[in-house]
PDB file of N, CA and C in Angstrom:
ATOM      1  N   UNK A   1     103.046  57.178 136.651  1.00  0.00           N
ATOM      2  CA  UNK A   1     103.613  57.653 137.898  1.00  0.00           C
ATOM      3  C   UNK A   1     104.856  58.504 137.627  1.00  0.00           C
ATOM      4  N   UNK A   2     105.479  58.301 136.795  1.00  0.00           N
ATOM      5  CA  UNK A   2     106.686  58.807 136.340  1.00  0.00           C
ATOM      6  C   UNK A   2     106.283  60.305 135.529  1.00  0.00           C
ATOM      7  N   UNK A   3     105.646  60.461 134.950  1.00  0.00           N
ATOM      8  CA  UNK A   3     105.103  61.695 134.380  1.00  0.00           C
ATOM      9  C   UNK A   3     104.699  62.369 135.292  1.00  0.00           C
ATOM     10  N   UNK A   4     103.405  61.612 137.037  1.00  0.00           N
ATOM     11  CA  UNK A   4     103.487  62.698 137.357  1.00  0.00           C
ATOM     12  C   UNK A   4     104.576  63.352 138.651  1.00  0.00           C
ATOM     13  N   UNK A   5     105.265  62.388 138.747  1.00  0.00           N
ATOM     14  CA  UNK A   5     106.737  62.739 139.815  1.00  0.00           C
ATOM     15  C   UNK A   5     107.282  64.217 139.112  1.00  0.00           C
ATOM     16  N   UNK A   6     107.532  63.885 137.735  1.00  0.00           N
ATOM     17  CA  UNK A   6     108.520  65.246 136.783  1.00  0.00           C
ATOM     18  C   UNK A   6     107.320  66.140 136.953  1.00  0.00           C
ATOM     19  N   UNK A   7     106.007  66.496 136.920  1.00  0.00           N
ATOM     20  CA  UNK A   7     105.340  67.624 137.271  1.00  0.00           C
ATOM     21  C   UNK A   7     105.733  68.326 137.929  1.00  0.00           C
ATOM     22  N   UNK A   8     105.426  67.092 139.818  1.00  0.00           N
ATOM     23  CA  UNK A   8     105.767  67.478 140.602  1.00  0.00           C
ATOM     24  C   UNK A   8     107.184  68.054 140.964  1.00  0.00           C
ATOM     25  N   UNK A   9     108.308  67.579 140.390  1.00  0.00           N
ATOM     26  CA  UNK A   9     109.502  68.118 140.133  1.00  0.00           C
ATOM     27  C   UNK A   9     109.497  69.204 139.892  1.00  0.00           C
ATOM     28  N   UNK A  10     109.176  69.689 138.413  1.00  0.00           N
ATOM     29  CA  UNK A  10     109.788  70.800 137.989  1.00  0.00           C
ATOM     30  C   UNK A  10     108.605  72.303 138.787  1.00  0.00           C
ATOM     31  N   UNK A  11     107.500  71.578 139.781  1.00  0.00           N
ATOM     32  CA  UNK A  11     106.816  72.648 140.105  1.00  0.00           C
ATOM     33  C   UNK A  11     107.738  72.777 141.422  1.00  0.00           C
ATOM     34  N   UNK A  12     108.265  72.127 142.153  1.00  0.00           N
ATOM     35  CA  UNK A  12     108.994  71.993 143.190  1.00  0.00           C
ATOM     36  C   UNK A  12     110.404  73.052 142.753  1.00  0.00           C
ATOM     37  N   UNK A  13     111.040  72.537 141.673  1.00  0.00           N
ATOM     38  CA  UNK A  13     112.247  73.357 141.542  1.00  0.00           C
ATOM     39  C   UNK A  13     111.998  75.043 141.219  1.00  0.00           C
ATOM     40  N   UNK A  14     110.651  75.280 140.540  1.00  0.00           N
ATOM     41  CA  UNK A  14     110.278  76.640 140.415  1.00  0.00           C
ATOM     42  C   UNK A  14     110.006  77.595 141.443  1.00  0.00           C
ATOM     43  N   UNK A  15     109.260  76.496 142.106  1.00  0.00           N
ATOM     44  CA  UNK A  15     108.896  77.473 143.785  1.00  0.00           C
ATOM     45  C   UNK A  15     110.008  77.544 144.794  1.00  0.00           C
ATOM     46  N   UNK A  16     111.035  76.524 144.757  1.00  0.00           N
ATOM     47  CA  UNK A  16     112.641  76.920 145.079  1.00  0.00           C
ATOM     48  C   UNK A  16     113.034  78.065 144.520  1.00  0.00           C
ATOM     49  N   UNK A  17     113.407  78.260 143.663  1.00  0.00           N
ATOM     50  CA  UNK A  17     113.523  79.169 143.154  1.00  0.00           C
ATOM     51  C   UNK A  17     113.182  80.725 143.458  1.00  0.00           C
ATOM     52  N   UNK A  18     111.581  80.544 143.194  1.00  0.00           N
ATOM     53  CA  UNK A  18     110.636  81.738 143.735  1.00  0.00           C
ATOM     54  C   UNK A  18     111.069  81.803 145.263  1.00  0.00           C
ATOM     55  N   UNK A  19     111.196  80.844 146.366  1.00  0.00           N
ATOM     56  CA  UNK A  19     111.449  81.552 147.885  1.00  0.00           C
ATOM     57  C   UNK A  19     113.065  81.724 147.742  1.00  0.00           C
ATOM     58  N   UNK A  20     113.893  81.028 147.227  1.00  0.00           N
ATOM     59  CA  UNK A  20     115.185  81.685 147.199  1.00  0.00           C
ATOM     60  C   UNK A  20     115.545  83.094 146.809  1.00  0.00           C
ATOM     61  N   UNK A  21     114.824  83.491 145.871  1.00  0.00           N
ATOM     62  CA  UNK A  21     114.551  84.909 144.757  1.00  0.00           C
ATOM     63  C   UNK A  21     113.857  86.179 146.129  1.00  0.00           C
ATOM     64  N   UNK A  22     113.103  85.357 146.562  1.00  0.00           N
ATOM     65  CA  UNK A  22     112.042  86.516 147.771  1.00  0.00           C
ATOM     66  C   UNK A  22     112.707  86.779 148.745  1.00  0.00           C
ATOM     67  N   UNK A  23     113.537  85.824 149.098  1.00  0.00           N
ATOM     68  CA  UNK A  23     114.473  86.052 150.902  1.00  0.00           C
ATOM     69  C   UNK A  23     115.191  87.364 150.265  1.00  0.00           C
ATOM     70  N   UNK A  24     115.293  88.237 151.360  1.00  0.00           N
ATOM     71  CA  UNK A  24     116.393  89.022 151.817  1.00  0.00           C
ATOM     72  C   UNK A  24     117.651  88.863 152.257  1.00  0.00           C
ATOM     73  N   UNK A  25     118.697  89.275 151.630  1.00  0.00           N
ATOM     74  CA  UNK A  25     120.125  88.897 152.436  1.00  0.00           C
ATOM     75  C   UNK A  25     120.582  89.719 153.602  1.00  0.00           C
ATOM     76  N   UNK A  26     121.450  89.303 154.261  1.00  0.00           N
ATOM     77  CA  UNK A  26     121.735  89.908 155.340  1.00  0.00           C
ATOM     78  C   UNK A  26     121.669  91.460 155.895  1.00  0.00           C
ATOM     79  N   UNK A  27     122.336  91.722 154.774  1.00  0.00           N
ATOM     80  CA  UNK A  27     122.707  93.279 154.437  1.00  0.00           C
ATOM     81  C   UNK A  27     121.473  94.092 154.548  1.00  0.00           C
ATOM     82  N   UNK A  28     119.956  93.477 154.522  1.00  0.00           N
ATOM     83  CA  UNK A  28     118.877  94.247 153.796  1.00  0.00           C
ATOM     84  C   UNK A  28     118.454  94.537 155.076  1.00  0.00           C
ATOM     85  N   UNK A  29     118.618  94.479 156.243  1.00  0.00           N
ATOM     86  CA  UNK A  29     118.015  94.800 157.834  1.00  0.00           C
ATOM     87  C   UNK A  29     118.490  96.238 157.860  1.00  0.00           C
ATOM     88  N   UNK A  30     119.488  96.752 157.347  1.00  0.00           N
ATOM     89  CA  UNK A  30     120.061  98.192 157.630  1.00  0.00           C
ATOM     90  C   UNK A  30     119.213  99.084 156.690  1.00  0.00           C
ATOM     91  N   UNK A  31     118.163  98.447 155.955  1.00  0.00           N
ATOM     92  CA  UNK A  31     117.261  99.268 155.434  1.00  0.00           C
ATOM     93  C   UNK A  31     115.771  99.652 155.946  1.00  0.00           C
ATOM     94  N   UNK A  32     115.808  99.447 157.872  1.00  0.00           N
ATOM     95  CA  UNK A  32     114.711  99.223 158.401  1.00  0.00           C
ATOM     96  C   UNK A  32     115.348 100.386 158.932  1.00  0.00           C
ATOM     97  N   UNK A  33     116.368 100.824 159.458  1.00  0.00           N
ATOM     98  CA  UNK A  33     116.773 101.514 160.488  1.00  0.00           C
ATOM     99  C   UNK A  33     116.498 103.205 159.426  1.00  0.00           C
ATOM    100  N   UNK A  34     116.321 102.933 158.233  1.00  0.00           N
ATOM    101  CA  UNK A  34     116.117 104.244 157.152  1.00  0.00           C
ATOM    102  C   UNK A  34     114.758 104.422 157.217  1.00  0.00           C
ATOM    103  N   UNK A  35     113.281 103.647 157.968  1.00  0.00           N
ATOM    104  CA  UNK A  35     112.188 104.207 157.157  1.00  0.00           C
ATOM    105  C   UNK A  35     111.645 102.497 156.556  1.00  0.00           C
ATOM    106  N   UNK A  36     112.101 101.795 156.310  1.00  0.00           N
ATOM    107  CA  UNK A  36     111.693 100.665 155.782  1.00  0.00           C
ATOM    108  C   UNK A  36     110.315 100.002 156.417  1.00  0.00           C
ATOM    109  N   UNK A  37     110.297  99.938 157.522  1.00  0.00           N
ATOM    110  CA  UNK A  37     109.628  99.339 158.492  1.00  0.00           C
ATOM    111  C   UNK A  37     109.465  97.623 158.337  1.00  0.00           C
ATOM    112  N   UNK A  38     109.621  97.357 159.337  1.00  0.00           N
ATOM    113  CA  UNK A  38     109.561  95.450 159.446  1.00  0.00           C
ATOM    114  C   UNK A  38     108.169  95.113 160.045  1.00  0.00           C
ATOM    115  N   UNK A  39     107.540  96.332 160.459  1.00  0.00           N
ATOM    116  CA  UNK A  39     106.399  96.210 161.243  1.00  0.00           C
ATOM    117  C   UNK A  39     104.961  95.754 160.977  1.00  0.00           C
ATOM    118  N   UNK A  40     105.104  96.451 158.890  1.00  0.00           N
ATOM    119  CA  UNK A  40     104.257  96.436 158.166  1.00  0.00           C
ATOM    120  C   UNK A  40     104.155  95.215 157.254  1.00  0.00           C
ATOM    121  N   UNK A  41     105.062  93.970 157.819  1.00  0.00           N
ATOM    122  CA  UNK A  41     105.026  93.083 156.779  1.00  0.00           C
ATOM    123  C   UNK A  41     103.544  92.069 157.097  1.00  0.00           C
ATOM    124  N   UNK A  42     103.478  91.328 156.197  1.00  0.00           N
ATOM    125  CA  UNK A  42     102.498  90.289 156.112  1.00  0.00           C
ATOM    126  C   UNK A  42     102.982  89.603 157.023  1.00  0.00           C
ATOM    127  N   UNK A  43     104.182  89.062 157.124  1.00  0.00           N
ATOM    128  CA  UNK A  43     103.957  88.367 158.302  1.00  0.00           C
ATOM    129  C   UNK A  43     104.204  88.254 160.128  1.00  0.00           C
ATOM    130  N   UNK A  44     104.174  89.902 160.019  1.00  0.00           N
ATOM    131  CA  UNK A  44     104.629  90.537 161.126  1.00  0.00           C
ATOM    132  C   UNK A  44     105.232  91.099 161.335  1.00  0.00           C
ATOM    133  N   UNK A  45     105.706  91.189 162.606  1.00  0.00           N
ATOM    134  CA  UNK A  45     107.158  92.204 163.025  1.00  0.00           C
ATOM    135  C   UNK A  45     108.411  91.648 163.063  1.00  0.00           C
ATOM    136  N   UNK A  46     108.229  90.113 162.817  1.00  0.00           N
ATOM    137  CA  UNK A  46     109.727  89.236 162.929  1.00  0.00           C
ATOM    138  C   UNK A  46     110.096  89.043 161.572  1.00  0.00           C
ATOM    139  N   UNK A  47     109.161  89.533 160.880  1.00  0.00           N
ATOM    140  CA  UNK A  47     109.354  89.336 159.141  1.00  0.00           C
ATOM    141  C   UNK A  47     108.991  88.042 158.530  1.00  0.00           C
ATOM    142  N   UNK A  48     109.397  87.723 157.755  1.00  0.00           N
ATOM    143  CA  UNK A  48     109.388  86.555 156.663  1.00  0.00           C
ATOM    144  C   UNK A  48     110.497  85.593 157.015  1.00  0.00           C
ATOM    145  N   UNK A  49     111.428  85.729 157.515  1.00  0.00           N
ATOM    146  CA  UNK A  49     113.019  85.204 158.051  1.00  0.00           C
ATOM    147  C   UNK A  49     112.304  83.919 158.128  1.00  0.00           C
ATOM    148  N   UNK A  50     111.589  83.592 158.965  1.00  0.00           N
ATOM    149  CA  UNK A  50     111.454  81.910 159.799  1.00  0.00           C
ATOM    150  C   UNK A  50     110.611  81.038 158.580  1.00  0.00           C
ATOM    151  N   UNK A  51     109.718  82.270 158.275  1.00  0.00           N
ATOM    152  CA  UNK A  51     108.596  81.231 157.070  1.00  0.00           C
ATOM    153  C   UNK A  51     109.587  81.165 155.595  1.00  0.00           C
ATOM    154  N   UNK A  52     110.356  82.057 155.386  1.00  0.00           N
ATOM    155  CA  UNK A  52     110.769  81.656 154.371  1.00  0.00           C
ATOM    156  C   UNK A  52     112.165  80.580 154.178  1.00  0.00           C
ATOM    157  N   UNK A  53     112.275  80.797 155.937  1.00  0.00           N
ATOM    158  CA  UNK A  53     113.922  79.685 155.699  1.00  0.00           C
ATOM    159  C   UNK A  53     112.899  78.526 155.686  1.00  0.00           C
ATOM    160  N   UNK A  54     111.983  78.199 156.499  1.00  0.00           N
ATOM    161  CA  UNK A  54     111.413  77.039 156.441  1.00  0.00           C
ATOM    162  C   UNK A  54     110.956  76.138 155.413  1.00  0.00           C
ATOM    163  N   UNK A  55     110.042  76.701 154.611  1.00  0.00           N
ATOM    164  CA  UNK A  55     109.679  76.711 153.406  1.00  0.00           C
ATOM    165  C   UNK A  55     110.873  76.391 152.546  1.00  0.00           C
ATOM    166  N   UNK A  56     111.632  77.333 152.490  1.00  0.00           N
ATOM    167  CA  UNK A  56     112.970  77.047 151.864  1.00  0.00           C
ATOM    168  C   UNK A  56     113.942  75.709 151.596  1.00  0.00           C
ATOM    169  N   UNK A  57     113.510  75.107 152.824  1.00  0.00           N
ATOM    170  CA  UNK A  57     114.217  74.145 153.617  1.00  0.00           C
ATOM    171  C   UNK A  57     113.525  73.030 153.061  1.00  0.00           C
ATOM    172  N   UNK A  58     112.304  72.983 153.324  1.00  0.00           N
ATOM    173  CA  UNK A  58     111.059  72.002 152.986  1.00  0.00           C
ATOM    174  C   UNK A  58     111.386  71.697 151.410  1.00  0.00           C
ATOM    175  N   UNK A  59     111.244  72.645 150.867  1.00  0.00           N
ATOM    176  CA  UNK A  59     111.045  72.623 149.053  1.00  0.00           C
ATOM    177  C   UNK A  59     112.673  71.766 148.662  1.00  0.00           C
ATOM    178  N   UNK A  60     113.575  71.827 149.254  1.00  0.00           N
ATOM    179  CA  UNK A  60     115.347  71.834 148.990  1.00  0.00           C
ATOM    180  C   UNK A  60     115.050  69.984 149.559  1.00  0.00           C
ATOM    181  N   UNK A  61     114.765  70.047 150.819  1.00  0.00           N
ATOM    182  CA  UNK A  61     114.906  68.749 150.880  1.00  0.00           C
ATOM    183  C   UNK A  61     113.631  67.550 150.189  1.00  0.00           C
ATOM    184  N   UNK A  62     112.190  68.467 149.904  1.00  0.00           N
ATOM    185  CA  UNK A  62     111.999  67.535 148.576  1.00  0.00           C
ATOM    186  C   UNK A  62     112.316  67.339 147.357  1.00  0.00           C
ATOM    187  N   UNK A  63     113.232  68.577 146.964  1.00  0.00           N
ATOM    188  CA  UNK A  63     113.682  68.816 145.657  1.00  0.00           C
ATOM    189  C   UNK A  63     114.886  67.325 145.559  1.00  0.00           C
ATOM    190  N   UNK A  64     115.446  67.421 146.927  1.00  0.00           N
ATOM    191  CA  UNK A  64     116.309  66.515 146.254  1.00  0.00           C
ATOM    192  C   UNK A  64     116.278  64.807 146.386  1.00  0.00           C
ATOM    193  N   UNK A  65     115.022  64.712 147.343  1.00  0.00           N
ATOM    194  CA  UNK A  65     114.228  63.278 147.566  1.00  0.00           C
ATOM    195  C   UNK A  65     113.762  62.810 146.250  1.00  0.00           C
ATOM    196  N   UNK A  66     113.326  63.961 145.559  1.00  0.00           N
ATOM    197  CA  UNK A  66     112.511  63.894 143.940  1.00  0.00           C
ATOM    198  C   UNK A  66     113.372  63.384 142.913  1.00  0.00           C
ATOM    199  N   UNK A  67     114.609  63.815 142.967  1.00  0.00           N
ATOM    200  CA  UNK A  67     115.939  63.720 142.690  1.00  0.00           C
ATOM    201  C   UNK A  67     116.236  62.327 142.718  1.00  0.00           C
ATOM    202  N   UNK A  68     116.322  61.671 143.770  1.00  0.00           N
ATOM    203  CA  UNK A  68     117.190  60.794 144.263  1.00  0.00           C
ATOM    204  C   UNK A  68     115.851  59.629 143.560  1.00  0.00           C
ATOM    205  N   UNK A  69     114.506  59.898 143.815  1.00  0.00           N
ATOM    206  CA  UNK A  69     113.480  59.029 143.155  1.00  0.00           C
ATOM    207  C   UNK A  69     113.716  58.756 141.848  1.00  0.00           C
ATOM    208  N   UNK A  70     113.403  60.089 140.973  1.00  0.00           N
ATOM    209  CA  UNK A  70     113.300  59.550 139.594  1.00  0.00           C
ATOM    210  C   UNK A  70     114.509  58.955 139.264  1.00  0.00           C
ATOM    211  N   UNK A  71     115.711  59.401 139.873  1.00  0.00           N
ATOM    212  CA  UNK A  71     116.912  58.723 138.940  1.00  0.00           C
ATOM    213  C   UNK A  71     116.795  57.360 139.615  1.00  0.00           C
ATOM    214  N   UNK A  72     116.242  56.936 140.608  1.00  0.00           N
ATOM    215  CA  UNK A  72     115.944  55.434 140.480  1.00  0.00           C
ATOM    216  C   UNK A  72     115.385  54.811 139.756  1.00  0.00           C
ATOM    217  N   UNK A  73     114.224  55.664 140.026  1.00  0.00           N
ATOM    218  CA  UNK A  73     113.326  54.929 138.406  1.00  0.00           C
ATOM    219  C   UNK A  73     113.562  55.100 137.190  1.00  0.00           C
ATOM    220  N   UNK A  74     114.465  55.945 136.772  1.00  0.00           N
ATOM    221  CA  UNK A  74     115.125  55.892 135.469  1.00  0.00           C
ATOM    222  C   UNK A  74     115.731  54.811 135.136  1.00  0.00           C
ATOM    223  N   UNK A  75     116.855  54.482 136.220  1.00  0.00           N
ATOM    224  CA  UNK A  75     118.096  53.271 136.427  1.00  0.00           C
ATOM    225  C   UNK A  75     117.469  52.030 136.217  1.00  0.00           C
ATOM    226  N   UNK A  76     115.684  51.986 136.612  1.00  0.00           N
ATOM    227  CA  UNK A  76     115.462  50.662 136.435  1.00  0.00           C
ATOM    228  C   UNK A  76     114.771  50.651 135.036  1.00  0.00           C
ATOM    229  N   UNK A  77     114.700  51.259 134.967  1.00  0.00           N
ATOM    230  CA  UNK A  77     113.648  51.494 133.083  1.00  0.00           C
ATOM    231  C   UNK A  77     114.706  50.612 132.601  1.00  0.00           C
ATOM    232  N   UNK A  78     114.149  49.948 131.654  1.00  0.00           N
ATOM    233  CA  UNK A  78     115.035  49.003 130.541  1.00  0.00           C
ATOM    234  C   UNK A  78     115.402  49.941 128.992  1.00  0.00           C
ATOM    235  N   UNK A  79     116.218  50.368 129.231  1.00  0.00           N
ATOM    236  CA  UNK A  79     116.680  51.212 127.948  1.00  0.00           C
ATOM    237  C   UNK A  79     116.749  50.305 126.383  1.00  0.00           C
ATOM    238  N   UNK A  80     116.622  51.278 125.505  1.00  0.00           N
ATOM    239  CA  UNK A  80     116.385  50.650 124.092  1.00  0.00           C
ATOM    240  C   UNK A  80     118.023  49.851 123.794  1.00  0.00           C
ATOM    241  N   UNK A  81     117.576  49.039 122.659  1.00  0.00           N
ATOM    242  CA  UNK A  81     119.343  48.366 122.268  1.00  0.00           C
ATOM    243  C   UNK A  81     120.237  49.471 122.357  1.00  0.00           C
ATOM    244  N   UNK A  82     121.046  49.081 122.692  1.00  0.00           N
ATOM    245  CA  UNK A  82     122.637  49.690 122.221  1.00  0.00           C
ATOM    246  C   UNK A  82     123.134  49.347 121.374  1.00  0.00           C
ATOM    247  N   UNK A  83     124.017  50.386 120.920  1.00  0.00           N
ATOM    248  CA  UNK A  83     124.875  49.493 119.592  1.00  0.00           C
ATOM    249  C   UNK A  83     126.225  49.158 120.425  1.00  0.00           C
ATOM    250  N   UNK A  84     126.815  49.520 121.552  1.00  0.00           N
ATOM    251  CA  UNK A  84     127.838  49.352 122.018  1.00  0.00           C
ATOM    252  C   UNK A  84     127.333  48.198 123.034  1.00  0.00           C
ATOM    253  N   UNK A  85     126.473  47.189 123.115  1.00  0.00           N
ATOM    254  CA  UNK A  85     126.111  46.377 123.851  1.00  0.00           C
ATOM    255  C   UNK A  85     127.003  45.081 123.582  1.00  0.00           C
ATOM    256  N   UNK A  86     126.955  45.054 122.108  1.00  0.00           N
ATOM    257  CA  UNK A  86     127.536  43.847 121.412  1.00  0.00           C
ATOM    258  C   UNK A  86     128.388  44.324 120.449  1.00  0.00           C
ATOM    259  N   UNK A  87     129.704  44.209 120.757  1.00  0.00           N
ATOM    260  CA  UNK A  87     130.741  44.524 120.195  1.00  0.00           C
ATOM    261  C   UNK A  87     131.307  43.588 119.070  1.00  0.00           C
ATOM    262  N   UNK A  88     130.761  42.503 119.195  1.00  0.00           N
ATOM    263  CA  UNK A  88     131.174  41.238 118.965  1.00  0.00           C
ATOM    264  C   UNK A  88     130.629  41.163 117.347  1.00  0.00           C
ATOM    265  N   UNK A  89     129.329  41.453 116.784  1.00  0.00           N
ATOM    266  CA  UNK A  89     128.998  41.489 115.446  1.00  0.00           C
ATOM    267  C   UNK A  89     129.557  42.493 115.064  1.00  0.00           C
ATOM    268  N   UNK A  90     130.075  42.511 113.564  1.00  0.00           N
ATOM    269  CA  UNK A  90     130.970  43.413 112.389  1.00  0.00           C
ATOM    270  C   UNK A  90     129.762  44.685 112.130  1.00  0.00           C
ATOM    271  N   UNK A  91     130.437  45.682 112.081  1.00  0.00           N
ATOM    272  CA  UNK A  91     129.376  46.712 111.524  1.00  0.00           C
ATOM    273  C   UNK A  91     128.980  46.953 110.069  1.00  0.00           C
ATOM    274  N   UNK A  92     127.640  46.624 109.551  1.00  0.00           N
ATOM    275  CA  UNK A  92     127.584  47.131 107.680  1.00  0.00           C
ATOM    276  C   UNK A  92     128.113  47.942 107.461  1.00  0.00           C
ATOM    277  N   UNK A  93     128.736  47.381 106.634  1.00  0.00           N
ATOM    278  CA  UNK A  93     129.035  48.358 105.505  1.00  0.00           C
ATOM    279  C   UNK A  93     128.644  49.018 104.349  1.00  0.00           C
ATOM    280  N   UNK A  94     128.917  50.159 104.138  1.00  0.00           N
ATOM    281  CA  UNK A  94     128.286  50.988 103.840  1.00  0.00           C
ATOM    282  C   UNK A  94     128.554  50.880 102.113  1.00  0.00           C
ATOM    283  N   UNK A  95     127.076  50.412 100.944  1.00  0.00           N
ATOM    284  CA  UNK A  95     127.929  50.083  99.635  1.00  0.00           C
ATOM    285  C   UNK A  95     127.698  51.768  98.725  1.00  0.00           C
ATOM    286  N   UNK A  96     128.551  52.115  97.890  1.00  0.00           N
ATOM    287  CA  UNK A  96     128.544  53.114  97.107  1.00  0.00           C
ATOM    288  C   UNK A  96     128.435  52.630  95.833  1.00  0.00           C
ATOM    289  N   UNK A  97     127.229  53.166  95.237  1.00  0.00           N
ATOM    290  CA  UNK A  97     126.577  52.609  93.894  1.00  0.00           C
ATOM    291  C   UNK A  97     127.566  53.243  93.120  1.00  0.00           C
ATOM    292  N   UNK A  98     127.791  52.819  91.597  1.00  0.00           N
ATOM    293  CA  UNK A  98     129.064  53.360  90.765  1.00  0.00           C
ATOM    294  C   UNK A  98     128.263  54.739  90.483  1.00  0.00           C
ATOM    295  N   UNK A  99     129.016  55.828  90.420  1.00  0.00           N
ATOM    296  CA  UNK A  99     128.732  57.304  89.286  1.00  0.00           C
ATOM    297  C   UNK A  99     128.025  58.094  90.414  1.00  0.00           C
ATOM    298  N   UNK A 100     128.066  57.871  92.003  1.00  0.00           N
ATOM    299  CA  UNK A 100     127.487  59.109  92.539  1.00  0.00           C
ATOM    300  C   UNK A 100     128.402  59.697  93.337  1.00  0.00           C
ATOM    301  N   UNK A 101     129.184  60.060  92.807  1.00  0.00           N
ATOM    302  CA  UNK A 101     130.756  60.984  92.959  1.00  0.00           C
ATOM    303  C   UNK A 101     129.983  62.438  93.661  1.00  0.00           C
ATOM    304  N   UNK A 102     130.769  62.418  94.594  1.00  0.00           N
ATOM    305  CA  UNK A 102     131.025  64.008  95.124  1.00  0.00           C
ATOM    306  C   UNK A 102     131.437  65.317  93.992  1.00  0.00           C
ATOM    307  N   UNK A 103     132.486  64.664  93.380  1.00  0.00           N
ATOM    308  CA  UNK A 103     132.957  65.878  91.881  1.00  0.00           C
ATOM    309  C   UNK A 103     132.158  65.430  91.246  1.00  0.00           C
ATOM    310  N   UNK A 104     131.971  66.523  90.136  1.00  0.00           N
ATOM    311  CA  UNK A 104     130.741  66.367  89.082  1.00  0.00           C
ATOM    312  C   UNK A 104     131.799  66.352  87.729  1.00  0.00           C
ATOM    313  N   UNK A 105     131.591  65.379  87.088  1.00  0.00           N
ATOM    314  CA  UNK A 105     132.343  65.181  85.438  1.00  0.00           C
ATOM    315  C   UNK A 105     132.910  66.538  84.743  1.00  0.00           C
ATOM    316  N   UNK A 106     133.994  66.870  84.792  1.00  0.00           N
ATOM    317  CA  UNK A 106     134.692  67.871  84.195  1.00  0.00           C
ATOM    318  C   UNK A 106     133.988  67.719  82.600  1.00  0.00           C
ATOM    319  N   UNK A 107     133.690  69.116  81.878  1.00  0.00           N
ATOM    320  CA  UNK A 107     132.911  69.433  80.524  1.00  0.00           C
ATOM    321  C   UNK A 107     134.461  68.853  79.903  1.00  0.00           C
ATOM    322  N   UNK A 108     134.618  68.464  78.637  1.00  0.00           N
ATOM    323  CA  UNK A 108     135.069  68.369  77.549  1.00  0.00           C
ATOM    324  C   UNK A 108     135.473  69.360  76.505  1.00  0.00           C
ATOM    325  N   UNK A 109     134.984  70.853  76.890  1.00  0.00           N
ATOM    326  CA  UNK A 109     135.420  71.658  75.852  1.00  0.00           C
ATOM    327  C   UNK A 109     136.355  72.356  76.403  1.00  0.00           C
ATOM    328  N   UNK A 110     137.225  72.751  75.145  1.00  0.00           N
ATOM    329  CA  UNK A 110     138.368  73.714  75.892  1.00  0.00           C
ATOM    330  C   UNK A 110     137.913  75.141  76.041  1.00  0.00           C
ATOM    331  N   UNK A 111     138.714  76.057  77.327  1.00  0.00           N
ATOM    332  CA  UNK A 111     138.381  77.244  77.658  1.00  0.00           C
ATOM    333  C   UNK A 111     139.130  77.709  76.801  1.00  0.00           C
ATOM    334  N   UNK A 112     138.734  79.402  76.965  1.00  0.00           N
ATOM    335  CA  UNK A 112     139.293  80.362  76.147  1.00  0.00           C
ATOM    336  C   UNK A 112     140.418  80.816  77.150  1.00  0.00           C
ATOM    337  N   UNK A 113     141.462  81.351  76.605  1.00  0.00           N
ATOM    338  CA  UNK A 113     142.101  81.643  77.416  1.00  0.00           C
ATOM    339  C   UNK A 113     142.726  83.545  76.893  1.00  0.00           C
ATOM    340  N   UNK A 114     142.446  84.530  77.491  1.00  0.00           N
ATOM    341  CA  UNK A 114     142.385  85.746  76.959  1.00  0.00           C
ATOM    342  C   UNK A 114     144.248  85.987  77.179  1.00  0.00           C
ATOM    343  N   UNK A 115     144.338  86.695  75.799  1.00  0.00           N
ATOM    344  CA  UNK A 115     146.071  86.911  76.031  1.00  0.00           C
ATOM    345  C   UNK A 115     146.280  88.387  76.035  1.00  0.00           C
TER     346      UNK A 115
END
């Protein structure tokens, strides 16, 4: 059920997206009065305005019902151990076998030194 809620999620947040992306802003009506025509749209002469706030509206308030779901059902999932659960046991320690040094054994012969 949980796998398919996040489907449904992330197809929900895409098509938000997509009608937020398609609306027109305010400003874009003064491009009817040039030649644009509102007359010729698909969805009439009143435009897209009503179907797309609607829609808009619809997708936003399941987006965030979807929201408010899974992180419930997350909250109740029983999460794996913690290590900060139990503070109370000492942490291993960590042993370092003798001779595996970070520096590597300085050579024994002397350099030349040019004068």
């Amino acid at each position: 059920m949980f796998e398919v809620l996040i489907v449904v999620y992330i197809i929900v947040a895409v098509a938000l997206v997509g009608f937020i992306l398609i609306q027109q802003g305010k400003g874009a009506d003064m491009g009817a009065s040039f030649g644009s025509g509102g007359s010729n749209t698909v969805f009439g002469s009143s435009g897209a305005g009503n179907f797309l706030t609607k829609t808009t509206t619809i997708l936003a308030t399941a987006f965030f019902v979807l929201c408010l779901v899974l992180g419930g059902i997350t909250a109740k999932q029983k999460g794996e151990g913690d290590n900060w659960n139990d503070l109370e046991v000492p942490a291993a320690e960590e042993v370092v076998a003798p001779g595996s040094e970070d520096v590597p054994a300085a050579e024994s012969t002397p350099s030349e030194v040019p004068q």
